[in-house]
N, C-alpha and C. Protein backbone atom coordinates (compact mmCIF):
# COMPACT_ATOMS: atom_id res chain seq x y z
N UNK A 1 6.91 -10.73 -3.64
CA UNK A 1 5.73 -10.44 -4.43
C UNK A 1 4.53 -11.22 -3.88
N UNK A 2 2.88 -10.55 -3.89
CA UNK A 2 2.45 -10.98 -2.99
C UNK A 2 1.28 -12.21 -4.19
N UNK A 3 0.97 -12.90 -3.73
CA UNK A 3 0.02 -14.12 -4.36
C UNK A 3 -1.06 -12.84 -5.52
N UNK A 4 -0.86 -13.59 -6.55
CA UNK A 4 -1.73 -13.22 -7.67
C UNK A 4 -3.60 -13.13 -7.45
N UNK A 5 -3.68 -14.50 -6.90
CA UNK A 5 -5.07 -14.98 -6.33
C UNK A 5 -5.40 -13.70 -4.87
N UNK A 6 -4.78 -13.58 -4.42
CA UNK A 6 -5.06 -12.94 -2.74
C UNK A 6 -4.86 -11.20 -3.14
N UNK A 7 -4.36 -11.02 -4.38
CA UNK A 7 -4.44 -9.45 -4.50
C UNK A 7 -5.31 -9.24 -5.00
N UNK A 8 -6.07 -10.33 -5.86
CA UNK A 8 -7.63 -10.58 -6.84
C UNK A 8 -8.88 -10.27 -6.02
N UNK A 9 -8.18 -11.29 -4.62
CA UNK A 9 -9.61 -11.23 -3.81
C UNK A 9 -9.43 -9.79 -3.18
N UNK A 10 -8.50 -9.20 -2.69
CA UNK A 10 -8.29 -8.03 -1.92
C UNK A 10 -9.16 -7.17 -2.58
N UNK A 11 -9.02 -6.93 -4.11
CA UNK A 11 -9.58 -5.71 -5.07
C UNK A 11 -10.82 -5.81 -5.24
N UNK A 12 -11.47 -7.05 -4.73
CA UNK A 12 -12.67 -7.59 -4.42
C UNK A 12 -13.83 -6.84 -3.85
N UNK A 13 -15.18 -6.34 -3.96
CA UNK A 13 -16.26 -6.04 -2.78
C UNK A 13 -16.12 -7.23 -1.91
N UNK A 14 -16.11 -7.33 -0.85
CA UNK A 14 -16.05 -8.13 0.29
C UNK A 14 -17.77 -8.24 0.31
N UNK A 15 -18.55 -9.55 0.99
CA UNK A 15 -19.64 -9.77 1.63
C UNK A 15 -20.22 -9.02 2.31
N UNK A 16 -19.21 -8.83 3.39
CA UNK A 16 -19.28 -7.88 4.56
C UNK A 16 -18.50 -7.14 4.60
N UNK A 17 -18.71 -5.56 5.28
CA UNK A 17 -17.53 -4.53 5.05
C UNK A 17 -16.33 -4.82 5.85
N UNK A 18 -16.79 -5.79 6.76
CA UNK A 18 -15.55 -5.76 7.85
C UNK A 18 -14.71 -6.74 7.63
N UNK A 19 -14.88 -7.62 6.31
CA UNK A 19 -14.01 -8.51 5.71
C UNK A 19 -12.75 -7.84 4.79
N UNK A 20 -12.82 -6.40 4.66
CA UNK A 20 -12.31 -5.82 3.55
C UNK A 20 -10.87 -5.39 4.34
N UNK A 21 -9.83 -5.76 3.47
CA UNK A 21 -8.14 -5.35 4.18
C UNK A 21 -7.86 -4.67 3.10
N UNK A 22 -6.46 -3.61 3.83
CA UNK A 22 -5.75 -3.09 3.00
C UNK A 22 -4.18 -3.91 1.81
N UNK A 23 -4.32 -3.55 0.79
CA UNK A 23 -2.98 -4.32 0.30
C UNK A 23 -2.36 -3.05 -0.58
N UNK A 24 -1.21 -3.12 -0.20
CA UNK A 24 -0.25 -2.38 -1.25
C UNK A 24 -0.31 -2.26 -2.88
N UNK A 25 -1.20 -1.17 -3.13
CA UNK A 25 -1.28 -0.55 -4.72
C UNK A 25 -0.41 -1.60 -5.56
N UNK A 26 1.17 -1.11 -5.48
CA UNK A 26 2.18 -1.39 -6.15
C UNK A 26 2.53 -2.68 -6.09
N UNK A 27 2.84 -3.16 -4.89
CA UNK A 27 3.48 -4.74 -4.48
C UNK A 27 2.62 -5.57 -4.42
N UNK A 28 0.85 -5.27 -3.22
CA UNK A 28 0.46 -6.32 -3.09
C UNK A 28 0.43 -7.01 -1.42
N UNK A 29 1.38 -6.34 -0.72
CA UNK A 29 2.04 -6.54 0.06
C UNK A 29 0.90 -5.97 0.97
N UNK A 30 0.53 -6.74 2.13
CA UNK A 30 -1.04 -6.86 3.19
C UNK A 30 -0.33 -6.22 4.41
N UNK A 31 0.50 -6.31 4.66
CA UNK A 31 1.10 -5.19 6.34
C UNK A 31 1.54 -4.50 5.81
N UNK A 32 1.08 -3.29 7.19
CA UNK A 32 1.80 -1.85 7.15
C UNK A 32 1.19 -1.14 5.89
N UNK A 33 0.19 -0.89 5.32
CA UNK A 33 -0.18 -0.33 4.40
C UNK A 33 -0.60 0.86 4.80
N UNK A 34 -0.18 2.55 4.54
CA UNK A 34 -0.34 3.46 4.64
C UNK A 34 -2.06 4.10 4.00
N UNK A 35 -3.00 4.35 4.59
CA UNK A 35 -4.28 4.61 4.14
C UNK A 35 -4.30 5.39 3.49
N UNK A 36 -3.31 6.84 3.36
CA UNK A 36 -3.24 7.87 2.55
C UNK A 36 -2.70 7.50 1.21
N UNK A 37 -1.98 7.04 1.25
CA UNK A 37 -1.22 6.54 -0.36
C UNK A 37 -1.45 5.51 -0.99
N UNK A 38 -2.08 4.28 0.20
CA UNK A 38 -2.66 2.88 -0.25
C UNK A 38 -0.96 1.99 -0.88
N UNK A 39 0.25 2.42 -0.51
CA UNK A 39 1.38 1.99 -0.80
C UNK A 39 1.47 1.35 1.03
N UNK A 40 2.19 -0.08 0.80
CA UNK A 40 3.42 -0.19 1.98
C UNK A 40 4.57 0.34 2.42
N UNK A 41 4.98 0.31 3.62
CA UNK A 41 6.19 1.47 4.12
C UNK A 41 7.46 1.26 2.90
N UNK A 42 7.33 -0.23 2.74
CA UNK A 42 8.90 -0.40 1.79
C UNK A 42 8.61 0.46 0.47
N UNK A 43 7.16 0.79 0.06
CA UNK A 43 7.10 1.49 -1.37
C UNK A 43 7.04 2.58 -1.09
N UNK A 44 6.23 2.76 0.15
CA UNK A 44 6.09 4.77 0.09
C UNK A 44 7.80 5.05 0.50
N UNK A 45 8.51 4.12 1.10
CA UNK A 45 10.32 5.02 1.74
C UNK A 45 10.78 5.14 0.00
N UNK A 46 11.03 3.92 -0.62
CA UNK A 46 11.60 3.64 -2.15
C UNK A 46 11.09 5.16 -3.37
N UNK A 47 9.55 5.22 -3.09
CA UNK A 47 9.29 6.16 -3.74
C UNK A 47 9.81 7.89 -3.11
N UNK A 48 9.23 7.75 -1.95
CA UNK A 48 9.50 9.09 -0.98
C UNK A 48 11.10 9.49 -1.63
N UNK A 49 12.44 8.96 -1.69
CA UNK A 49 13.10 9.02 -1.84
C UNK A 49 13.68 9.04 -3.67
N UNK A 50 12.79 8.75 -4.48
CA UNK A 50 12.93 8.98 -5.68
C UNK A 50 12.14 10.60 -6.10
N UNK A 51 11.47 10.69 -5.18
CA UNK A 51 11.13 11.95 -5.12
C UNK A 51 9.40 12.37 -6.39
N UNK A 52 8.94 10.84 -5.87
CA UNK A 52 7.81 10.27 -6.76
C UNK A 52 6.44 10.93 -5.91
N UNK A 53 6.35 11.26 -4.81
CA UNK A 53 5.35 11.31 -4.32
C UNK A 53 5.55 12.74 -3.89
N UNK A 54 4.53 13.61 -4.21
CA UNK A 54 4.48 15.11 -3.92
C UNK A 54 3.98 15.51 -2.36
N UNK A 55 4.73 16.16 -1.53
CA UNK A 55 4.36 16.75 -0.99
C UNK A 55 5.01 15.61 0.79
N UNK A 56 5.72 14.70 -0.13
CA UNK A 56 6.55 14.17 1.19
C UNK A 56 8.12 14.50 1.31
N UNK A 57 8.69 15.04 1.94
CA UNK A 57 10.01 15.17 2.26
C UNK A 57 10.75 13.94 3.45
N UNK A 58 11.75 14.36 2.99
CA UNK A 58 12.67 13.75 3.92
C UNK A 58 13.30 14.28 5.73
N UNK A 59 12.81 14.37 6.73
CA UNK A 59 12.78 15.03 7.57
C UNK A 59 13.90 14.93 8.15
N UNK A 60 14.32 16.31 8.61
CA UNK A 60 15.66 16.27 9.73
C UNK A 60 15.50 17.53 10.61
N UNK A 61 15.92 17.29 11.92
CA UNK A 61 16.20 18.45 12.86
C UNK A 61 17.62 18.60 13.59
């Protein structure tokens, strides 16, 4: 779980735009954050697979 304080500042306007990072909606969690869903890989696979998020499948060939 990611620091209470550092998900505060994340949700933050930044000073400057180029101060501004992505953090995981759900967790919080600052790597690997997907721009389309604003989830990290560990939440978008967890959800993808509960079958929470529309329009993602599970791929096979």
């Amino acid at each position: 779980m990611a620091k209470k304080a550092l998900v505060h500042k994340a949700a933050q306007k930044p000073k400057y735009a180029v101060r501004a990072y992505t953090r995981c909606q759900r967790c919080g969690r600052p790597r690997s954050v997907f721009r389309k869903f604003g989830l990290c890989r560990v939440c978008l696979r967890e959800m993808a697979h509960r079958g929470e998020l529309p329009g993602v499948n599970k791929s096979s060939w």
